[in-house]
N, C-alpha and C. Protein backbone atom coordinates (compact mmCIF):
# COMPACT_ATOMS: atom_id res chain seq x y z
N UNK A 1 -24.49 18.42 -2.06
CA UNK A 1 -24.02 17.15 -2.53
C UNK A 1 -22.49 17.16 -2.49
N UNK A 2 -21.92 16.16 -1.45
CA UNK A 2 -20.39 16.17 -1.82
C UNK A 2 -20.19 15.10 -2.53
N UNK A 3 -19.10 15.18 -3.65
CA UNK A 3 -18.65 14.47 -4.20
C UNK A 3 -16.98 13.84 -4.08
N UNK A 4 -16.65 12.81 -4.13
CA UNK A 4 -15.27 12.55 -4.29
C UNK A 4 -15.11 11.80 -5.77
N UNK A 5 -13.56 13.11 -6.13
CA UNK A 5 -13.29 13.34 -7.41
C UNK A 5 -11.96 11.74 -7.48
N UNK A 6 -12.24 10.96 -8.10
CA UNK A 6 -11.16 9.85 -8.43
C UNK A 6 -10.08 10.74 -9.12
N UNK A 7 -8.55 10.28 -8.52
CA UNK A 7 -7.58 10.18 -9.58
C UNK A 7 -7.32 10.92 -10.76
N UNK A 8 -8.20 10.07 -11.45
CA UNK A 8 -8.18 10.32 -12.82
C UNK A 8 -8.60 11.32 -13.41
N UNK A 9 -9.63 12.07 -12.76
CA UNK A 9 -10.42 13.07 -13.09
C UNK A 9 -9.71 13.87 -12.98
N UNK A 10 -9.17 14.20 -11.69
CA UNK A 10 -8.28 15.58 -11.70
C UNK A 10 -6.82 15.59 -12.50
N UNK A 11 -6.97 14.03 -12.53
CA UNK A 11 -5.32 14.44 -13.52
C UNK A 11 -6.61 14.80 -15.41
N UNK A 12 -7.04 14.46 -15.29
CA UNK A 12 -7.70 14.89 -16.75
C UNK A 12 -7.37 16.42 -16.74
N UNK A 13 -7.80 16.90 -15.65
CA UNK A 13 -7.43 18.51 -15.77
C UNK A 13 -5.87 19.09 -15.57
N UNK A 14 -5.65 18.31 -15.33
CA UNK A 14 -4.17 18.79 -14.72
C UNK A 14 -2.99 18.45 -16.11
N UNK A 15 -3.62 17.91 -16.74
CA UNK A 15 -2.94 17.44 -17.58
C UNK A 15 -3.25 17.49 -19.67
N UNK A 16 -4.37 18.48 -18.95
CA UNK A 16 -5.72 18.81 -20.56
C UNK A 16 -5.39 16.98 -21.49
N UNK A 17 -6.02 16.63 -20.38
CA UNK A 17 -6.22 15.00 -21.41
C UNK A 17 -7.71 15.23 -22.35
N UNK A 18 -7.42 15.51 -23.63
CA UNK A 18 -8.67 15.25 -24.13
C UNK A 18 -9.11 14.10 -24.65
N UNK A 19 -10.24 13.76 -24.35
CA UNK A 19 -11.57 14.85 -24.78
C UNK A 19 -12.16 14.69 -23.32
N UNK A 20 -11.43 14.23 -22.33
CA UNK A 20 -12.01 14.18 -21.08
C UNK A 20 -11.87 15.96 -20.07
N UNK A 21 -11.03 16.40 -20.17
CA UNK A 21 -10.68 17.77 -19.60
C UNK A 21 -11.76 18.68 -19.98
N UNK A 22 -12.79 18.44 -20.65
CA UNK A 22 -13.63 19.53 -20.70
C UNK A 22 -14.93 18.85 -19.23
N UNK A 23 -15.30 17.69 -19.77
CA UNK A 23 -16.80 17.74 -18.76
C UNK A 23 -15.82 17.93 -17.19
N UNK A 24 -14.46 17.37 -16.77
CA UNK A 24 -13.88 17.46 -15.71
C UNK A 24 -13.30 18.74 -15.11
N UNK A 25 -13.33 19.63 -16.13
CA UNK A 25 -12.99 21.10 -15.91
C UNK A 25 -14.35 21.88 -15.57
N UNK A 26 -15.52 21.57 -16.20
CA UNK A 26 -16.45 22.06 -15.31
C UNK A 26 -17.10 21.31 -14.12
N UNK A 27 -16.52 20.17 -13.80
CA UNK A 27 -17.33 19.52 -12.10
C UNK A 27 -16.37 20.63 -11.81
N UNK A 28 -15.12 21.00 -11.62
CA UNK A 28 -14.28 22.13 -10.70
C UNK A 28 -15.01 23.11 -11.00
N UNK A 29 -14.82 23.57 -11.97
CA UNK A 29 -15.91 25.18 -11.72
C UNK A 29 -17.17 25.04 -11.35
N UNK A 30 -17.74 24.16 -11.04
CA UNK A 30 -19.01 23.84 -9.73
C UNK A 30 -18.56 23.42 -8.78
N UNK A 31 -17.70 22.89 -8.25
CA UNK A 31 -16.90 22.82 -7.32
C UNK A 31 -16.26 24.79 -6.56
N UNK A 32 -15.49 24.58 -7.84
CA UNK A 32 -14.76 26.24 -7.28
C UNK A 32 -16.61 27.36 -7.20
N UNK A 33 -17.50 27.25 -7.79
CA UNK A 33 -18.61 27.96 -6.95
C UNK A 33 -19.56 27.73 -6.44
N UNK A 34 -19.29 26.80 -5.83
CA UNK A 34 -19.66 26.18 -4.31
C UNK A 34 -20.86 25.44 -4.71
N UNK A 35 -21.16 24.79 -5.74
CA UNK A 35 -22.52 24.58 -6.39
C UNK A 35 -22.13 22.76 -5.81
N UNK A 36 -21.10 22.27 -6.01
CA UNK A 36 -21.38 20.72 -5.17
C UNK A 36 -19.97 20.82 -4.31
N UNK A 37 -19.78 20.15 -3.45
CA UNK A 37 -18.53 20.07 -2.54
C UNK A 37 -17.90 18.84 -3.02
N UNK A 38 -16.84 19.06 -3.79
CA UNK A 38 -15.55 18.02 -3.86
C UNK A 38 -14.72 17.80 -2.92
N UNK A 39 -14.03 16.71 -2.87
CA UNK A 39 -13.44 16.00 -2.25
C UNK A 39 -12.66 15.22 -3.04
N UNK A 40 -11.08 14.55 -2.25
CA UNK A 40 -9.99 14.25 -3.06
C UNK A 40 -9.57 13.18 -2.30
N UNK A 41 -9.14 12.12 -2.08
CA UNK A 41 -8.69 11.54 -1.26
C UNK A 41 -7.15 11.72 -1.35
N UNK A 42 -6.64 11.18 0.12
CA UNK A 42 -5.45 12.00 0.41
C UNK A 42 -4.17 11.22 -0.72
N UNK A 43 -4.54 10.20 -0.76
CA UNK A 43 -3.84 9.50 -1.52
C UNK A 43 -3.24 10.03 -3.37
N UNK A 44 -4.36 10.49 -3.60
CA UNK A 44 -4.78 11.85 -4.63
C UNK A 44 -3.88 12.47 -4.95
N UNK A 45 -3.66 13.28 -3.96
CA UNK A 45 -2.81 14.27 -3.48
C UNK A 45 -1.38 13.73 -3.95
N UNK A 46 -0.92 12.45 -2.96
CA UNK A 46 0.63 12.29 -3.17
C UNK A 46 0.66 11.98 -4.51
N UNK A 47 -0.32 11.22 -5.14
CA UNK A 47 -0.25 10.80 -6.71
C UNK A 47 0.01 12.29 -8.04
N UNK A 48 -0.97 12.89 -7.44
CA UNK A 48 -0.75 13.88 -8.44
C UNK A 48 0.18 14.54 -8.30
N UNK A 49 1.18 14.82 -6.86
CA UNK A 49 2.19 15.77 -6.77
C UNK A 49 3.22 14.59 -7.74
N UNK A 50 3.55 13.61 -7.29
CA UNK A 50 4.43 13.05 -8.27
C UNK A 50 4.44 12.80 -9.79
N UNK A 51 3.40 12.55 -10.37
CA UNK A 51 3.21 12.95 -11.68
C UNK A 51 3.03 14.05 -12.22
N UNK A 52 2.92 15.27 -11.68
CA UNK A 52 2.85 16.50 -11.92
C UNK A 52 4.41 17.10 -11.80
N UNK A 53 5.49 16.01 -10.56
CA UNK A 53 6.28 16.49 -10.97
C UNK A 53 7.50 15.91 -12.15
N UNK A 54 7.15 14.92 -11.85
CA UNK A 54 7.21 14.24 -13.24
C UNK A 54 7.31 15.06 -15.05
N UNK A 55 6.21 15.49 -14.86
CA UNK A 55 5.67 15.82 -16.16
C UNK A 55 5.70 17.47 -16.11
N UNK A 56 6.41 17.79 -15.35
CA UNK A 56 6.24 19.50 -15.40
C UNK A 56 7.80 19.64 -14.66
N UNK A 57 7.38 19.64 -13.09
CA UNK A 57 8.75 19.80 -12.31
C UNK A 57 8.09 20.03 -11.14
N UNK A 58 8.84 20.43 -9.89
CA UNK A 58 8.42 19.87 -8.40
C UNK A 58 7.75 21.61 -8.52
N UNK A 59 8.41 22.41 -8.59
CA UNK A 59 7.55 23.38 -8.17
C UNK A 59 6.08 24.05 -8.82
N UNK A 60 6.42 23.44 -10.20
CA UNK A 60 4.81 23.35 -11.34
C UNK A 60 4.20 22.50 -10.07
N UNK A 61 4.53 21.05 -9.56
CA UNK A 61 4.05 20.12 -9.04
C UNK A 61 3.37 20.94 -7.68
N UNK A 62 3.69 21.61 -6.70
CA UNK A 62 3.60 22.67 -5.64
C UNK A 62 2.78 23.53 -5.73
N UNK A 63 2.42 23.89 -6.71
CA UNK A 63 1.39 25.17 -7.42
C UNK A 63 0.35 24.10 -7.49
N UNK A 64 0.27 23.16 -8.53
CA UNK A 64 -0.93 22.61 -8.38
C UNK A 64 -1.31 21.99 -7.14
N UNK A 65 -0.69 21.44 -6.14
CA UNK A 65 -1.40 20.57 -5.28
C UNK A 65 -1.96 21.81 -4.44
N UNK A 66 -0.99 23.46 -3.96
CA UNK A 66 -1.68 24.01 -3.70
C UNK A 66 -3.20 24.05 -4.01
N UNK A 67 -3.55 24.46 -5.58
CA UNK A 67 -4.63 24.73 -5.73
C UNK A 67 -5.54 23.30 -5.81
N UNK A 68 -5.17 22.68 -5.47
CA UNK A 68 -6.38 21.50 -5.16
C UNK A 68 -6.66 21.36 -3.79
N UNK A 69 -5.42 21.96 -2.80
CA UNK A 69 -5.76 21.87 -1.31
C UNK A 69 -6.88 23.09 -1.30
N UNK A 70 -6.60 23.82 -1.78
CA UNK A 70 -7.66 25.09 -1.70
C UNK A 70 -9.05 24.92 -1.97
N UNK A 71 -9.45 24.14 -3.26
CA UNK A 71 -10.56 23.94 -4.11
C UNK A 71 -11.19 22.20 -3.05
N UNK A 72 -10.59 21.94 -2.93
CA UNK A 72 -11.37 20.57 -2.65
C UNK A 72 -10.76 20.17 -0.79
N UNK A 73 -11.67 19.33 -0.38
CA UNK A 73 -11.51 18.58 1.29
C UNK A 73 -11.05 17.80 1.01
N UNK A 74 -10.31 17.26 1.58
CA UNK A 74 -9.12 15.73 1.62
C UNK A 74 -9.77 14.84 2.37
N UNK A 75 -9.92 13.51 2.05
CA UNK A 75 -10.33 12.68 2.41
C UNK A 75 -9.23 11.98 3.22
N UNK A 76 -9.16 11.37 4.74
CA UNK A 76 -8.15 11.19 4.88
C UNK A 76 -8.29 9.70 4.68
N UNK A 77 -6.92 8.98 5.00
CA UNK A 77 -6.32 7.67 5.15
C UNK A 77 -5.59 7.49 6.33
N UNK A 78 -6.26 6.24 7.03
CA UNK A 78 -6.05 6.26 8.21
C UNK A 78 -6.50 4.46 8.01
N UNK A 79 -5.86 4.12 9.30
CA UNK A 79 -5.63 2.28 9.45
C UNK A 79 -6.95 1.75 9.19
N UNK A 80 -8.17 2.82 9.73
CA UNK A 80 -9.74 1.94 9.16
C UNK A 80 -10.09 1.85 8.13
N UNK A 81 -9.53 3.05 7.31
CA UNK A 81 -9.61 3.18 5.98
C UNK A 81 -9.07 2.22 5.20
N UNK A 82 -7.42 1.75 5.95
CA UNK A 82 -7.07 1.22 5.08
C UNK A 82 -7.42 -1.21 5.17
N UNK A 83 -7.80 -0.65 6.18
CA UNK A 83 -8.20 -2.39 6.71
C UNK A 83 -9.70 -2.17 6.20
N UNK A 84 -10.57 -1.58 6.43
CA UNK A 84 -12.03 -1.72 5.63
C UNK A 84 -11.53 -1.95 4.17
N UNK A 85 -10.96 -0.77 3.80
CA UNK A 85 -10.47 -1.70 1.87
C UNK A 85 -9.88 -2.79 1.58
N UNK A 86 -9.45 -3.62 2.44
CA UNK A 86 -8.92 -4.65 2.32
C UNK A 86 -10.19 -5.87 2.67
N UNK A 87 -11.30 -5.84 2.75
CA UNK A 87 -12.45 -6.17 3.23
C UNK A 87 -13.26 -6.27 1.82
N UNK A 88 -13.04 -5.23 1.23
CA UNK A 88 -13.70 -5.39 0.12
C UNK A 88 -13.35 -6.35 -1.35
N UNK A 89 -14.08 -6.47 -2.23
CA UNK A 89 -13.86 -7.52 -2.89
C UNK A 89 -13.34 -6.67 -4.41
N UNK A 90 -13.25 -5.57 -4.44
CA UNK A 90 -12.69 -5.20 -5.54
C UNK A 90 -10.97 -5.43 -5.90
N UNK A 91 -10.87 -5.33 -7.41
CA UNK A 91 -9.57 -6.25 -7.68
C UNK A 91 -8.70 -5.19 -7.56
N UNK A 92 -8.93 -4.23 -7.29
CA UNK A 92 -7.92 -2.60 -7.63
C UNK A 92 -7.61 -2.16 -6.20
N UNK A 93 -6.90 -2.58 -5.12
CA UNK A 93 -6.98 -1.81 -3.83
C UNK A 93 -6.78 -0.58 -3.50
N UNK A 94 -6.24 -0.16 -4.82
CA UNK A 94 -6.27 1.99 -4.51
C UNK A 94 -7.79 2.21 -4.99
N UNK A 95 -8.81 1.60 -5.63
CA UNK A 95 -10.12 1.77 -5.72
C UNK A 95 -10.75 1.30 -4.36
N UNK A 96 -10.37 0.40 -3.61
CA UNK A 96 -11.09 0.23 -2.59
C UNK A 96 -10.93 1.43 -1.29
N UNK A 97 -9.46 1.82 -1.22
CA UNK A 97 -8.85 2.64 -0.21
C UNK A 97 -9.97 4.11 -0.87
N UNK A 98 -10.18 4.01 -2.18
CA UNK A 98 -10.54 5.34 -2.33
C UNK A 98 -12.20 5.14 -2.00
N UNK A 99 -12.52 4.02 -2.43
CA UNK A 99 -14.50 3.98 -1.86
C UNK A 99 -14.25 3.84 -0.17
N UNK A 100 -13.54 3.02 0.66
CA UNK A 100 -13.62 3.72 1.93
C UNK A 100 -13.42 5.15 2.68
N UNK A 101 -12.37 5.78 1.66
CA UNK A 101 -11.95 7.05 2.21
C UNK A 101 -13.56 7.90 1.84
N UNK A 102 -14.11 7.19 0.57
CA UNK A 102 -15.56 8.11 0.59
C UNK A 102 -16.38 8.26 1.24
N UNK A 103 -16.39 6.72 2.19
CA UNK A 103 -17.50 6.82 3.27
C UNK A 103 -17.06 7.61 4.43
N UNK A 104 -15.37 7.68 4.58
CA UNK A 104 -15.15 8.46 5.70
C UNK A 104 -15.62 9.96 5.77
N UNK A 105 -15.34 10.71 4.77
CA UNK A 105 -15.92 11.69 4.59
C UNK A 105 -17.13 12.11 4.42
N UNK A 106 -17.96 10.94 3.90
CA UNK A 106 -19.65 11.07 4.10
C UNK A 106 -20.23 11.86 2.52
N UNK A 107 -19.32 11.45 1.84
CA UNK A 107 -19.40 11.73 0.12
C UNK A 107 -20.18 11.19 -0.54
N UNK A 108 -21.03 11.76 -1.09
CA UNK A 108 -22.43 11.08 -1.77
C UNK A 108 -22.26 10.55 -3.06
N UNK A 109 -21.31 10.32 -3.89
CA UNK A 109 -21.21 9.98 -4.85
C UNK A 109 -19.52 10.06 -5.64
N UNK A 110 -18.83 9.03 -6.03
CA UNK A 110 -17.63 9.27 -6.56
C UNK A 110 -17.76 9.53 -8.21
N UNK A 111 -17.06 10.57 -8.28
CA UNK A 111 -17.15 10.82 -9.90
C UNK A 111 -15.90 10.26 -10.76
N UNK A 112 -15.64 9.50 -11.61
CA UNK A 112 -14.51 8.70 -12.05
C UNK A 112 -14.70 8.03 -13.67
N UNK A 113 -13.70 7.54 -13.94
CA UNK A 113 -14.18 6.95 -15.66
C UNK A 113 -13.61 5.69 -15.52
N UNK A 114 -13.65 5.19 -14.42
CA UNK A 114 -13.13 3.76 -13.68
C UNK A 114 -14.32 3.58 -13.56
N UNK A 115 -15.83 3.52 -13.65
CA UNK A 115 -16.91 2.84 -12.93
C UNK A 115 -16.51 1.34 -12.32
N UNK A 116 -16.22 0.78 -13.56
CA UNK A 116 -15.99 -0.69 -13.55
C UNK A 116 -14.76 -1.36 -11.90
N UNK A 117 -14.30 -0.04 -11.93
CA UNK A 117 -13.46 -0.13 -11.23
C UNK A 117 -14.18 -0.39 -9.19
N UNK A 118 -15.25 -0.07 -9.44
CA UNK A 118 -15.97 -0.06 -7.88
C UNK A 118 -17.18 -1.00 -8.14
N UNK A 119 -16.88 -2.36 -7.96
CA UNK A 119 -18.14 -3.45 -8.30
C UNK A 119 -18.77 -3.14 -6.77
N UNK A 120 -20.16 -3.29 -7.38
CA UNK A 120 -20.84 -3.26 -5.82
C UNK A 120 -21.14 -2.36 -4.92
N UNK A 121 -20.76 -0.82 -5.57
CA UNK A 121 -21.15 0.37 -4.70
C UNK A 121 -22.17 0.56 -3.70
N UNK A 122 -22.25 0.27 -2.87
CA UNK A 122 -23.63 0.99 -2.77
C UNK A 122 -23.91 2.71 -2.36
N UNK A 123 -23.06 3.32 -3.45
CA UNK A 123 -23.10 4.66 -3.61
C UNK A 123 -22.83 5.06 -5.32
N UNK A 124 -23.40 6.25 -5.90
CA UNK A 124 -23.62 6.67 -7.22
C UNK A 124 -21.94 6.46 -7.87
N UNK A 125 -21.67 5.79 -8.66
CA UNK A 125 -20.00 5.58 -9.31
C UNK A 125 -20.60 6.50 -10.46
N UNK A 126 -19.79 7.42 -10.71
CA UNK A 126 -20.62 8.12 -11.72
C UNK A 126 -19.27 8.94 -12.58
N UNK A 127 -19.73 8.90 -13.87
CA UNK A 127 -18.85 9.27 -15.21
C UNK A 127 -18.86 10.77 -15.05
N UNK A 128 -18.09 11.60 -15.23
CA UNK A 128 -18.15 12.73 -15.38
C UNK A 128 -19.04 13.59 -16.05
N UNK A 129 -19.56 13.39 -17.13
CA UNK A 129 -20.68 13.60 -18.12
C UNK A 129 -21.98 13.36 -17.17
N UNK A 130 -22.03 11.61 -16.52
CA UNK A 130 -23.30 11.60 -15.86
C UNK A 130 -23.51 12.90 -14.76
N UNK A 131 -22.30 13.03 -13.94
CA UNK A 131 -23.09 13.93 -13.23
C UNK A 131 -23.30 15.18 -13.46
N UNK A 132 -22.42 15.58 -14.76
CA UNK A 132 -22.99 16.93 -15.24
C UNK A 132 -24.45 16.90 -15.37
N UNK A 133 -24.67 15.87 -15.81
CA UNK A 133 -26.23 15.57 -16.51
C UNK A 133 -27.24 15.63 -15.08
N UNK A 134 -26.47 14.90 -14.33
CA UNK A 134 -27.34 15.02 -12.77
C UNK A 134 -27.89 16.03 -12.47
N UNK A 135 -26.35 17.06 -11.98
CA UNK A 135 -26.68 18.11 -11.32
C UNK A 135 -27.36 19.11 -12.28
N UNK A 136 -27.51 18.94 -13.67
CA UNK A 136 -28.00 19.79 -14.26
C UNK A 136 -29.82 19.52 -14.26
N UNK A 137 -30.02 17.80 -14.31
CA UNK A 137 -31.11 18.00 -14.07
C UNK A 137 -32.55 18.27 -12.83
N UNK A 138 -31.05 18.33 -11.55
CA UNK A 138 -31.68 18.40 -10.25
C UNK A 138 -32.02 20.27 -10.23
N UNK A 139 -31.25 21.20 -11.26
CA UNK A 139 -31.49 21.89 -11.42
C UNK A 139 -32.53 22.86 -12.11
N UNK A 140 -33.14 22.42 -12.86
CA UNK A 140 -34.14 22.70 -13.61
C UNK A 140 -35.40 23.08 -13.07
């Protein structure tokens, strides 16, 4: 099952936002052992290096994006990506750029605490908690 991790999620970890940094600290440690495949969109990436350096400094900021290039596949952004999101009817266009970048990658489900934020999926928008709950019960 690959998943693409919204935004928000990884800054939950990156940033110990509680009470969200706990269920989002373990999708990564199922992630980091290979138990579902994450994914980040690239956009992700430039967001969190700037608020990370922001809130820490460029080379705190450098360390982490390392370890997210390591742990997770980048979703890229590219002109189809970004003209299919513009197609869509959601009011948030970094939510749309990020549900197309999901189909580019072929990501089965986005994990996020934006649900509201992707009207009309026709893929799993799913809370962090839910898919703990998922993958725990596909496990059993």
């Amino acid at each position: 099952m690959k998943i693409l991790f919204d935004t928000n999620v990884v800054l939950d970890v990156l940033l110990d936002r509680a009470p969200h940094v706990d269920p989002a600290s373990k999708l990564f440690s199922l992630v980091d052992a290979e138990r579902i495949d994450g994914a980040v969109c690239a956009t992700t990436i430039t967001t969190i290096y700037y608020i990370a350096a922001k809130s820490f400094s460029a080379a705190k900021a450098k360390k982490e994006i390392r370890k997210l290039l390591a742990l997770f596949e980048v979703a890229p952004i590219d002109k189809h990506v970004l003209d299919a999101a513009l197609q869509l009817t959601f009011r948030d266009y970094e939510n749309a750029v990020l549900y197309e970048a999901t189909q580019a990658v072929g990501a089965d489900a986005i994990v996020t605490r934006d649900q509201a934020g992707f009207p009309r999926a026709k893929l799993p928008i799913l809370a962090p908690a839910e898919l703990l709950a998922a993958i725990a019960a596909t496990e059993q």
